[in-house]
C-alpha atoms as a PDB file:
ATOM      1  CA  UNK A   1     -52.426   2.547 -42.623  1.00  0.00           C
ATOM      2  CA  UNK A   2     -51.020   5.628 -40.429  1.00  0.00           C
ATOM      3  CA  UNK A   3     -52.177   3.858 -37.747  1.00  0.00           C
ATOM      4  CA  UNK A   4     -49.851   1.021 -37.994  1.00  0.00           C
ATOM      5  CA  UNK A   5     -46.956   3.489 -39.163  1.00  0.00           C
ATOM      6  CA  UNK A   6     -47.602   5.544 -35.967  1.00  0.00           C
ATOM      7  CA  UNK A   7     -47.261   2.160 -33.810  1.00  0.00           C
ATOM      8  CA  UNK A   8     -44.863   1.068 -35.763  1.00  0.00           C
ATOM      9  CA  UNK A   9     -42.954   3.947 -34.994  1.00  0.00           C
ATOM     10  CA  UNK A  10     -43.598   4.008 -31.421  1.00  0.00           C
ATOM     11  CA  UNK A  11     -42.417   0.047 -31.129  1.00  0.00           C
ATOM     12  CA  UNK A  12     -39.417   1.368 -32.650  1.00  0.00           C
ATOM     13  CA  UNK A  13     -38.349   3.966 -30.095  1.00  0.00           C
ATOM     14  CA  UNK A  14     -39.603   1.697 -27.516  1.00  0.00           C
ATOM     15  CA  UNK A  15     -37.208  -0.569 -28.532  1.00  0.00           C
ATOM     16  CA  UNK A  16     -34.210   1.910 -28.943  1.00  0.00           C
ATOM     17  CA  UNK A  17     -34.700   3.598 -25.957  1.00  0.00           C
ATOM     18  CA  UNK A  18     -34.312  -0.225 -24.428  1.00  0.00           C
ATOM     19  CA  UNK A  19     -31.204  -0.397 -26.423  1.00  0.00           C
ATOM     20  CA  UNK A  20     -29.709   2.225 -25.053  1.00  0.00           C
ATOM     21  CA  UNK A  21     -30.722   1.617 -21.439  1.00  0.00           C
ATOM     22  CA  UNK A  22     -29.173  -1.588 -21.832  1.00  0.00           C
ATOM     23  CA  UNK A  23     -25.536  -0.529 -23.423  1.00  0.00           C
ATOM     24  CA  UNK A  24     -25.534   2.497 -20.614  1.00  0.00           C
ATOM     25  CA  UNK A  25     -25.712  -0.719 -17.913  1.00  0.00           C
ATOM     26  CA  UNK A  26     -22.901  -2.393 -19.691  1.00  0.00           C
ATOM     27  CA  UNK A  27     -20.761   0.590 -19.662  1.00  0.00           C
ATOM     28  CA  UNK A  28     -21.395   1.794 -16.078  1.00  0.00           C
ATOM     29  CA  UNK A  29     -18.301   0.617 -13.909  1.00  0.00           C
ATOM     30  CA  UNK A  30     -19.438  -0.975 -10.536  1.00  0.00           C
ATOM     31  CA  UNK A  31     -18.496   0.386  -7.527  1.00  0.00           C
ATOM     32  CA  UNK A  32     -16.485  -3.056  -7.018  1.00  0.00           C
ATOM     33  CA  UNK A  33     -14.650  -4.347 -10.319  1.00  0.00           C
ATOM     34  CA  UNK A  34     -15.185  -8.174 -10.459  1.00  0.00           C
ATOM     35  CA  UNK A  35     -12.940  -9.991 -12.697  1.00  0.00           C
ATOM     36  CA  UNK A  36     -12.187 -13.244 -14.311  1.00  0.00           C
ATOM     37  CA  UNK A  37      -9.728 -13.645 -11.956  1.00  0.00           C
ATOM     38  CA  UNK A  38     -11.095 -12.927  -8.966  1.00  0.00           C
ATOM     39  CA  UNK A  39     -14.202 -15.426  -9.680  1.00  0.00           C
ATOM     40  CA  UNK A  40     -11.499 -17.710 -10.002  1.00  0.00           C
ATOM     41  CA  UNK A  41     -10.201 -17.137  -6.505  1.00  0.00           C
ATOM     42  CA  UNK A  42     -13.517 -16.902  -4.924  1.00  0.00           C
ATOM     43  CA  UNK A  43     -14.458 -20.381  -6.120  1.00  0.00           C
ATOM     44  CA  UNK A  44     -11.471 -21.801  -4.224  1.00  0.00           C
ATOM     45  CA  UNK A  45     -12.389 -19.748  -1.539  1.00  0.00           C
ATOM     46  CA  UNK A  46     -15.965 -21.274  -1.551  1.00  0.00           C
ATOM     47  CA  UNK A  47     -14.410 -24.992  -2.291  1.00  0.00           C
ATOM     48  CA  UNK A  48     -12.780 -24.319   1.476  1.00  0.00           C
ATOM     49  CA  UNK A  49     -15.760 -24.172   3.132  1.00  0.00           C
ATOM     50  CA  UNK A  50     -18.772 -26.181   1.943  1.00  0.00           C
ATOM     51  CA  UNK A  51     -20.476 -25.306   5.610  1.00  0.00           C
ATOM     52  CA  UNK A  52     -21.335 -21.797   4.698  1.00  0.00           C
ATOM     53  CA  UNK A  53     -25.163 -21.764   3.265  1.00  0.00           C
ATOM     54  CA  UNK A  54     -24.954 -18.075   1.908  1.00  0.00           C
ATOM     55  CA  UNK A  55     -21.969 -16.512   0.414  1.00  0.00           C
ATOM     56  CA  UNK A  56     -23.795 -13.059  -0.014  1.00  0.00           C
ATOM     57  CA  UNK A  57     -25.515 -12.733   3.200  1.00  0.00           C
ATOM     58  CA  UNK A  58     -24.214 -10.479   6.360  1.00  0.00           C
ATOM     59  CA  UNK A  59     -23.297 -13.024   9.282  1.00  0.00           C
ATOM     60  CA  UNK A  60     -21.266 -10.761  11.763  1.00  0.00           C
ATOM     61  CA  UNK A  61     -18.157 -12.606  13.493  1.00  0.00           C
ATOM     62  CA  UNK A  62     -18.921 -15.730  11.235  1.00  0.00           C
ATOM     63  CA  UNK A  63     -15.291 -17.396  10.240  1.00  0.00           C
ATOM     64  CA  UNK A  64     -14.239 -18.757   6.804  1.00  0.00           C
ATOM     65  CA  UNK A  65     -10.976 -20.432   5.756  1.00  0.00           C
ATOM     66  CA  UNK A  66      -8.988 -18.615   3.001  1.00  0.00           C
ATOM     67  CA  UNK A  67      -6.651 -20.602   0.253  1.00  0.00           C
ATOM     68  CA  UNK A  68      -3.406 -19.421   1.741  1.00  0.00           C
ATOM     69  CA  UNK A  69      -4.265 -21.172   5.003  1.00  0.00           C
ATOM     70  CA  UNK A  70      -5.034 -18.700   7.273  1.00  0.00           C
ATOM     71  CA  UNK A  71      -8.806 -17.330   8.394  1.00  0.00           C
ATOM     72  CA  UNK A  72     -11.166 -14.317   8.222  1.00  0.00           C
ATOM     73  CA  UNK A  73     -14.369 -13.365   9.724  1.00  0.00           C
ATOM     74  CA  UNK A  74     -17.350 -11.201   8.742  1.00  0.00           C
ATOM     75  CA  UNK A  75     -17.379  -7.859  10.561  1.00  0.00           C
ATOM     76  CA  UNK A  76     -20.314  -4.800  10.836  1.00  0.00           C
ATOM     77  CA  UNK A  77     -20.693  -3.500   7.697  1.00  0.00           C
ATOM     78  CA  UNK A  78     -19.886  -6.385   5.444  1.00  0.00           C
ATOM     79  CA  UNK A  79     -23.127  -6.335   4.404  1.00  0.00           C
ATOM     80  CA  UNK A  80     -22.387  -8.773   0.907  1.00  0.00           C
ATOM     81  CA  UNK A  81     -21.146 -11.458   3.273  1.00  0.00           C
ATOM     82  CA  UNK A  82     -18.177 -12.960   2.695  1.00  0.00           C
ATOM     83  CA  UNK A  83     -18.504 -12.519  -1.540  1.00  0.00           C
ATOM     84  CA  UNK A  84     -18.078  -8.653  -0.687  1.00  0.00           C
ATOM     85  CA  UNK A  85     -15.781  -8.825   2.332  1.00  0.00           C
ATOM     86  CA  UNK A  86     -13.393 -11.112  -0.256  1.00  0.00           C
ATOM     87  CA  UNK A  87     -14.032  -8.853  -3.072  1.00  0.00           C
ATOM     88  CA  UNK A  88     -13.538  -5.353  -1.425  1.00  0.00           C
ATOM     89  CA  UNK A  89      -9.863  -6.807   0.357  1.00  0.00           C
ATOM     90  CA  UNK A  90      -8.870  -8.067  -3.442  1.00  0.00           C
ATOM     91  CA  UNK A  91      -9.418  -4.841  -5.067  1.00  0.00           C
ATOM     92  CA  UNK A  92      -7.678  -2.848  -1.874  1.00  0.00           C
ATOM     93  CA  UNK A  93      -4.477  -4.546  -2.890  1.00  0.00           C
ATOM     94  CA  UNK A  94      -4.970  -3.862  -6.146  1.00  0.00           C
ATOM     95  CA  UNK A  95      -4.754   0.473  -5.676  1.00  0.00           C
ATOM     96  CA  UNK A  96      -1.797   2.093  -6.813  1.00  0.00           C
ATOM     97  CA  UNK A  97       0.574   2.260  -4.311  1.00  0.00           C
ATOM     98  CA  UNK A  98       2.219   5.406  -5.189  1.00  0.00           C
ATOM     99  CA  UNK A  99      -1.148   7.475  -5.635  1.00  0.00           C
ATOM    100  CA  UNK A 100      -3.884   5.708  -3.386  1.00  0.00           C
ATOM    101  CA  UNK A 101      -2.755   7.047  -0.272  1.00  0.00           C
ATOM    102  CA  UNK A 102      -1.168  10.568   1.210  1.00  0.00           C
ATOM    103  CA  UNK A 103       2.699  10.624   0.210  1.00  0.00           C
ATOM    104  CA  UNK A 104       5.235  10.895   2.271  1.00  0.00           C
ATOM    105  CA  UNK A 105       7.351  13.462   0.018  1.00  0.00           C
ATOM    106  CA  UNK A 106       4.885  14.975  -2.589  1.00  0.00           C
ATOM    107  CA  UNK A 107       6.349  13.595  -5.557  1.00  0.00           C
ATOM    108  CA  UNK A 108       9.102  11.431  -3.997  1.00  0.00           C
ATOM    109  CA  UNK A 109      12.646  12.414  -4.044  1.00  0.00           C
ATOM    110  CA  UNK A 110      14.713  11.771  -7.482  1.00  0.00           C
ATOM    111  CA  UNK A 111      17.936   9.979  -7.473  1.00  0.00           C
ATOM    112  CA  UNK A 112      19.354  13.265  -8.572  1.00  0.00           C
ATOM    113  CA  UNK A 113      18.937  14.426  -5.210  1.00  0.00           C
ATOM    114  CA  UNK A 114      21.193  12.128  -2.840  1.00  0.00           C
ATOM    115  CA  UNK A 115      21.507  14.555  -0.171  1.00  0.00           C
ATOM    116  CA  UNK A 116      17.585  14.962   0.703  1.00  0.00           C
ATOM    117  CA  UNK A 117      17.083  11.256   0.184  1.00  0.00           C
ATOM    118  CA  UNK A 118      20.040  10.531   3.056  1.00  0.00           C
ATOM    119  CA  UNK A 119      18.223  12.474   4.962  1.00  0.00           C
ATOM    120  CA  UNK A 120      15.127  11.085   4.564  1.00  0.00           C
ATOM    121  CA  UNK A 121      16.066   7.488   4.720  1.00  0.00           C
ATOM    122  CA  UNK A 122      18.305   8.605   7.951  1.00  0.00           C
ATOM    123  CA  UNK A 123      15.024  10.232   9.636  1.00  0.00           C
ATOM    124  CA  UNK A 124      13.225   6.841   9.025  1.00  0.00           C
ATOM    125  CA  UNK A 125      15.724   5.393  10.839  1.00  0.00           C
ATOM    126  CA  UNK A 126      16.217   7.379  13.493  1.00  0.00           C
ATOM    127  CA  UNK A 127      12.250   7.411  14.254  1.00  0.00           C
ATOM    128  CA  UNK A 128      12.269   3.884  14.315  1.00  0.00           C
ATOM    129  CA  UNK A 129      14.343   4.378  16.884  1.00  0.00           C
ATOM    130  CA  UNK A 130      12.030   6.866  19.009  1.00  0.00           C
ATOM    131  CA  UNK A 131      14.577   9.667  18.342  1.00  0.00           C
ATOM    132  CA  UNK A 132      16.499   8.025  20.974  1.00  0.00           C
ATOM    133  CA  UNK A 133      19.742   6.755  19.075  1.00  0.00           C
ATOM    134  CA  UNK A 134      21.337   8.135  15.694  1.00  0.00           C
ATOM    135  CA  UNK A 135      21.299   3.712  13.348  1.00  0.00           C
ATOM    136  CA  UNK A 136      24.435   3.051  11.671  1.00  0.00           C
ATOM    137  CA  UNK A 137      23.844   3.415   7.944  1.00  0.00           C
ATOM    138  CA  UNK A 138      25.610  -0.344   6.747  1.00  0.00           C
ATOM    139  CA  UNK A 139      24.335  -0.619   3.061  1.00  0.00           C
ATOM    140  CA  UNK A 140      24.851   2.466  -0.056  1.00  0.00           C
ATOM    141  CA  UNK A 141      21.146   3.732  -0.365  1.00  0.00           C
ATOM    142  CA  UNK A 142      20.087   1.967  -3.681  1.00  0.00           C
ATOM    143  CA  UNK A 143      17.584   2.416  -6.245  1.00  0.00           C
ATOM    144  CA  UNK A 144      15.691  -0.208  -8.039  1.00  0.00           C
ATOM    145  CA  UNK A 145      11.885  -1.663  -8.579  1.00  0.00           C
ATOM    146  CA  UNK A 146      10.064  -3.297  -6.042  1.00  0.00           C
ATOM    147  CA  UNK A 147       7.286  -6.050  -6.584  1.00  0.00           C
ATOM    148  CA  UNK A 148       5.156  -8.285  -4.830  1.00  0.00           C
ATOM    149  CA  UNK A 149       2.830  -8.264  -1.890  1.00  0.00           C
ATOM    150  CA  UNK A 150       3.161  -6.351   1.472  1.00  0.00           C
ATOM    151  CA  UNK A 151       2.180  -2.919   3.265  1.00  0.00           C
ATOM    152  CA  UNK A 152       2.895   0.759   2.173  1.00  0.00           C
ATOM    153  CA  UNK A 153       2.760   3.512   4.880  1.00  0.00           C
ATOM    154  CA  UNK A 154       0.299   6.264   3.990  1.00  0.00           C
ATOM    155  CA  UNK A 155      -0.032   9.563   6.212  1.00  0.00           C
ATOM    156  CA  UNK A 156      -3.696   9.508   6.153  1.00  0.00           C
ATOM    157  CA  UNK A 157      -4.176   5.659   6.190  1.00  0.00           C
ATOM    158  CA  UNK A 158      -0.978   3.927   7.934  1.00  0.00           C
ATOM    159  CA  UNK A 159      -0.133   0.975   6.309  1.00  0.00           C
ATOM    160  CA  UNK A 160      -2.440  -0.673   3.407  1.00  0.00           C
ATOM    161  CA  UNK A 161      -2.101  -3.829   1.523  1.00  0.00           C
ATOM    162  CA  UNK A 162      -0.913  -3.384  -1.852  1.00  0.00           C
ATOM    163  CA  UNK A 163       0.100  -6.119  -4.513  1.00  0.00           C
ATOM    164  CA  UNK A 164       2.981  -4.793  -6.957  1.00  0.00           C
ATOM    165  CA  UNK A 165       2.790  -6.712 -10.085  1.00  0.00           C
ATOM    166  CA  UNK A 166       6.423  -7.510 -12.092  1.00  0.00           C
ATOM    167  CA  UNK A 167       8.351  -5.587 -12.927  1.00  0.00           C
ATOM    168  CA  UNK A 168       7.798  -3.239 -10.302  1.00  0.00           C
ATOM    169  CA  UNK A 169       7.880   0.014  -9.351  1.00  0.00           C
ATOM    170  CA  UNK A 170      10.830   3.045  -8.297  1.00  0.00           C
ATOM    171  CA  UNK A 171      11.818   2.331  -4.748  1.00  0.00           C
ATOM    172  CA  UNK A 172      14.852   2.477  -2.793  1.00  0.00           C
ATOM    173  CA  UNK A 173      16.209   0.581  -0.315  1.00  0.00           C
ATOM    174  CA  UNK A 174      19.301   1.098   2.446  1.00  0.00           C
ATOM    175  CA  UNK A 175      20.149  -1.264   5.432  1.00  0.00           C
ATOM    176  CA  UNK A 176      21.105   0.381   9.411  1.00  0.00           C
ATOM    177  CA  UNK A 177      22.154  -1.492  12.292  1.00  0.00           C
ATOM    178  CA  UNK A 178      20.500  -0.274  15.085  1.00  0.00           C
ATOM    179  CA  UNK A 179      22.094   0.212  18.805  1.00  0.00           C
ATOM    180  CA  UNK A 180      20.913  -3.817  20.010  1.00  0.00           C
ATOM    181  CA  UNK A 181      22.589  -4.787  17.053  1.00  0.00           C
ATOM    182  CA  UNK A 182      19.740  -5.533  14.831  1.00  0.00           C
ATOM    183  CA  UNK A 183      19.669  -4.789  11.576  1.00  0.00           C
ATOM    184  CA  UNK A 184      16.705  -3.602   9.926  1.00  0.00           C
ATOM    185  CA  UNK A 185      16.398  -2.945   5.787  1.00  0.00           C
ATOM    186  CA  UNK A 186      14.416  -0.134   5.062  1.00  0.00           C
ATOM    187  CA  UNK A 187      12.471   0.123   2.006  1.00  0.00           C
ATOM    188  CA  UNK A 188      10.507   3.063   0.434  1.00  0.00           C
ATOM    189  CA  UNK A 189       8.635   3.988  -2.950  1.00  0.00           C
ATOM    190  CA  UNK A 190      10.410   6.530  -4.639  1.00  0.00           C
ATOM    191  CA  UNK A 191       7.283   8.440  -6.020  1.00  0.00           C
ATOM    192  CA  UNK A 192       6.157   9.468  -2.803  1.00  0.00           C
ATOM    193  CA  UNK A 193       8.792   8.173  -0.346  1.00  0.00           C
ATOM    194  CA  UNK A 194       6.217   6.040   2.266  1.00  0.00           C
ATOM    195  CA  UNK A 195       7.896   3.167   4.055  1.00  0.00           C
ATOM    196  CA  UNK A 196       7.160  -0.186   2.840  1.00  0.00           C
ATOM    197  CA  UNK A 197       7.504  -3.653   4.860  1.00  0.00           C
ATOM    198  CA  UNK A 198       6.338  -7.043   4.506  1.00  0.00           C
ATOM    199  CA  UNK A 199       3.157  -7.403   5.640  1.00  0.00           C
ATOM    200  CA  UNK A 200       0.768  -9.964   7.169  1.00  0.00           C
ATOM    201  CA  UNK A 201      -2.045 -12.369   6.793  1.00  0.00           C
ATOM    202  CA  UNK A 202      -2.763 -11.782   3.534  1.00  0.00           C
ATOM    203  CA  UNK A 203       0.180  -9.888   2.681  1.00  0.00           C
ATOM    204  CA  UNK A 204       2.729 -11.501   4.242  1.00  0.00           C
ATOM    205  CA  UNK A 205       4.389 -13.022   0.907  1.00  0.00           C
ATOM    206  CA  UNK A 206       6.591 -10.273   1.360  1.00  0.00           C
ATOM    207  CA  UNK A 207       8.139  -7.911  -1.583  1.00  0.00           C
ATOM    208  CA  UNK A 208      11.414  -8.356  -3.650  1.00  0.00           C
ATOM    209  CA  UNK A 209      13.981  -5.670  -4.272  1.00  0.00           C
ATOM    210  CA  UNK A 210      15.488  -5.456  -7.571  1.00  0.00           C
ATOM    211  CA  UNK A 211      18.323  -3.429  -7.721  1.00  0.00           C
ATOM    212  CA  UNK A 212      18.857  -1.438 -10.881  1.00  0.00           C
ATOM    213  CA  UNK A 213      21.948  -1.823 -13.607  1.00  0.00           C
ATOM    214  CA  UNK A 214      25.245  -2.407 -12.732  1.00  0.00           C
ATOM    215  CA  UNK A 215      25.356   1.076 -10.566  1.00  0.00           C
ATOM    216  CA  UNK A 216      22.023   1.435  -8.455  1.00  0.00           C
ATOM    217  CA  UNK A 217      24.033   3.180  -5.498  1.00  0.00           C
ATOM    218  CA  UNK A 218      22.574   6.465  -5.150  1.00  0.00           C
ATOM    219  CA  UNK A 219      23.898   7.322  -1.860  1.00  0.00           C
ATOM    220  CA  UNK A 220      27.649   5.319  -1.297  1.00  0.00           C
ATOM    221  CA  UNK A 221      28.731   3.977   2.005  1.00  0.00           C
ATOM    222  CA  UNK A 222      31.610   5.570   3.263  1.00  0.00           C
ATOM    223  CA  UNK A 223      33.295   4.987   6.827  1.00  0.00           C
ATOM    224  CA  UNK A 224      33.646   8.612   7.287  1.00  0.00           C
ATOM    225  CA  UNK A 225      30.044   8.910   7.049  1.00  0.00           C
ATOM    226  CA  UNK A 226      29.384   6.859   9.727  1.00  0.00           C
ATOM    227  CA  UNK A 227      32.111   7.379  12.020  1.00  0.00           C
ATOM    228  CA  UNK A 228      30.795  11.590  11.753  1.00  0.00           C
ATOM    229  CA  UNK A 229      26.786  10.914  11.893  1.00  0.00           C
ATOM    230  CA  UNK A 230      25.354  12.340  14.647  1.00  0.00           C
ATOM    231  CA  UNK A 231      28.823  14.266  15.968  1.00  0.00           C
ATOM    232  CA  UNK A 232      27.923  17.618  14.543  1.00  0.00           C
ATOM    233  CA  UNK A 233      24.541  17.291  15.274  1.00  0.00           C
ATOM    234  CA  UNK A 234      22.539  18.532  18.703  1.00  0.00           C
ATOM    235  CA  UNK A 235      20.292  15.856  20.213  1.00  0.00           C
ATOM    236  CA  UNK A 236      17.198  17.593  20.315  1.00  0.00           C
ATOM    237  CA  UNK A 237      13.107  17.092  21.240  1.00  0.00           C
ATOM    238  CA  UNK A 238      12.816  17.346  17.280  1.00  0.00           C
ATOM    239  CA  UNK A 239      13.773  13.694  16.622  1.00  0.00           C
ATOM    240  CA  UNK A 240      11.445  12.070  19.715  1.00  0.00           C
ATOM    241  CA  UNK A 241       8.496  14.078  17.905  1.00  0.00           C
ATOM    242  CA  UNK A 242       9.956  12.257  14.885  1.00  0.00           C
ATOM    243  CA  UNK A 243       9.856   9.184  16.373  1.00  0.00           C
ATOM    244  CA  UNK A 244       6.060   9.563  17.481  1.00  0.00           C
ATOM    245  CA  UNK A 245       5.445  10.200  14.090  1.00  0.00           C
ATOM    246  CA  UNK A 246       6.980   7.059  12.848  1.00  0.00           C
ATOM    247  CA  UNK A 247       5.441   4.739  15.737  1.00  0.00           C
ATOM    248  CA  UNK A 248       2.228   5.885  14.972  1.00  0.00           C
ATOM    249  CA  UNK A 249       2.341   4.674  11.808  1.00  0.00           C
ATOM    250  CA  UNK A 250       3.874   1.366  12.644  1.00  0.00           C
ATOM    251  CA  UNK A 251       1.127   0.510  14.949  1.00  0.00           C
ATOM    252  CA  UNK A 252      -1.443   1.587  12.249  1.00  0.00           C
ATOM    253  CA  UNK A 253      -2.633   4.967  14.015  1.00  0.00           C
ATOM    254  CA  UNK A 254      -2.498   7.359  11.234  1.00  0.00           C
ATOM    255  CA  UNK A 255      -1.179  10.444  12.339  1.00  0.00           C
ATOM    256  CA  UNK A 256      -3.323  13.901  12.662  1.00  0.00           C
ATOM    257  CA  UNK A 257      -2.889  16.468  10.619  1.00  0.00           C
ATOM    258  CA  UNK A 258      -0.639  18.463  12.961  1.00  0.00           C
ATOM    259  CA  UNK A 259       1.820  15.483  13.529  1.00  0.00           C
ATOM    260  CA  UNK A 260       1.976  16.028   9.798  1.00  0.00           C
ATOM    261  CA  UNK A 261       3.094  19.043   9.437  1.00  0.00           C
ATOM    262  CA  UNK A 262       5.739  18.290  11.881  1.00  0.00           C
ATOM    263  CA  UNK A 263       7.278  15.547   9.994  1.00  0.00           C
ATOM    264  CA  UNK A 264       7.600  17.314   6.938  1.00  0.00           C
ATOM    265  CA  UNK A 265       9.251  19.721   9.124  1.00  0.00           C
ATOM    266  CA  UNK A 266      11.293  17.411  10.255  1.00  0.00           C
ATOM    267  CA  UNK A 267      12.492  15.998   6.406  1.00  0.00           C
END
């Protein structure tokens, strides 16, 4: 009889030590997070292209046809084929887009403070430029939420797919004309103050600009504003560092930690 008990017993912890194996494996978190909706996606993405024999398998440089009409191919290191390559570009533009990247301003700029974010916003402009030329400011500065699909600008990074979901988050937005005569709205977040744009392939759906209340100027537009930018102010090698700055981000070379410093120098 104690024989049984005592195997009993053992069966028993066998069992709960299974248990709890088990439960620990359902509340790990993969590395990736695959959802309902994702699956979704990747069976239209698999309906495209009924030529592929392995969706899981590494096949560098082999293309596949995505549901918004454009193309991708398998690079080194997509070692989950094209399930993983899909899978790890879906939950990229997924990240926060305020904290998943190095800020621009550490902690953005308020709306309290309409001076610094002016200057800020003018900076932006004027790197755009290459430091050469000081843009007409033609809008107010105004706040709002932002949402939809595009690039954010990140210090360590340069710019990163990111998918805002309604209704939005804190960002500004002001419009310059530039010295050809284009004019170019510039967007940022205000929690951290990176530059935001459109986007492309498969961010180029572009974000909307909601502008808050019946008063979302934060920074008016006065002529006197424009008629004295740049007067009192000495033309210096400051703003073509600036400009560097700014360029190497547009062309998605994330600046070293030096040019850092100087552009928050430069703010």
């Amino acid at each position: 009889m104690k024989i049984l008990q005592n195997k009993k017993v053992r069966f028993a912890a066998i069992l709960l030590v299974a248990l709890l194996a088990a439960l620990s494996t359902l509340n790990a978190q993969p590395a990736e997070a695959v959802t309902a909706e994702f699956g979704n996606y990747f069976e239209s993405v698999k309906k495209l292209n009924p030529t592929v024999k392995n969706f899981h398998t590494m096949n560098v440089g082999e293309v596949y046809g995505l549901p918004d009409g454009k193309t991708d191919h398998l690079e080194e290191g997509d070692t989950e084929g094209i399930w993983g390559r899909e899978l790890r570009k879906w939950n990229q533009l997924r990240l926060d887009p305020v904290t998943s990247g190095q800020p621009y301003v550490n902690g953005g700029i308020s709306p309290d403070n309409p001076e610094q974010l002016e200057r800020q916003f003018d900076n932006q402009a004027r790197f755009m430029s290459g430091g050469r030329q000081f843009p007409e400011r033609i809008s107010p500065i105004q706040k709002g939420k932002i949402f939809g699909e595009g690039l954010v600008g990140y210090l360590d990074q340069g710019f990163q797919p990111r998918k805002i979901d309604e209704p939005g988050v804190p960002a500004y937005q002001a419009t310059y004309r530039f010295a050809n005569g284009e004019e170019i709205t510039l967007q940022s977040l205000m929690g951290c103050m990176n530059p935001i744009e459109e986007g492309i392939g498969q961010t180029r759906k572009g974000y909307t600009f909601v502008p808050d209340g019946q008063n979302p100027d934060v920074v008016p537009l006065t002529v006197a504003d424009n008629n004295d930018k740049g007067k009192d102010k000495d033309f210096n090698g400051n703003y073509i560092l600036g400009g560097f700055l700014f360029a190497c981000l547009f062309v998605r070379q994330p600046p070293s930690k030096d040019r850092k410093k100087l552009l928050f120098l430069l703010v």
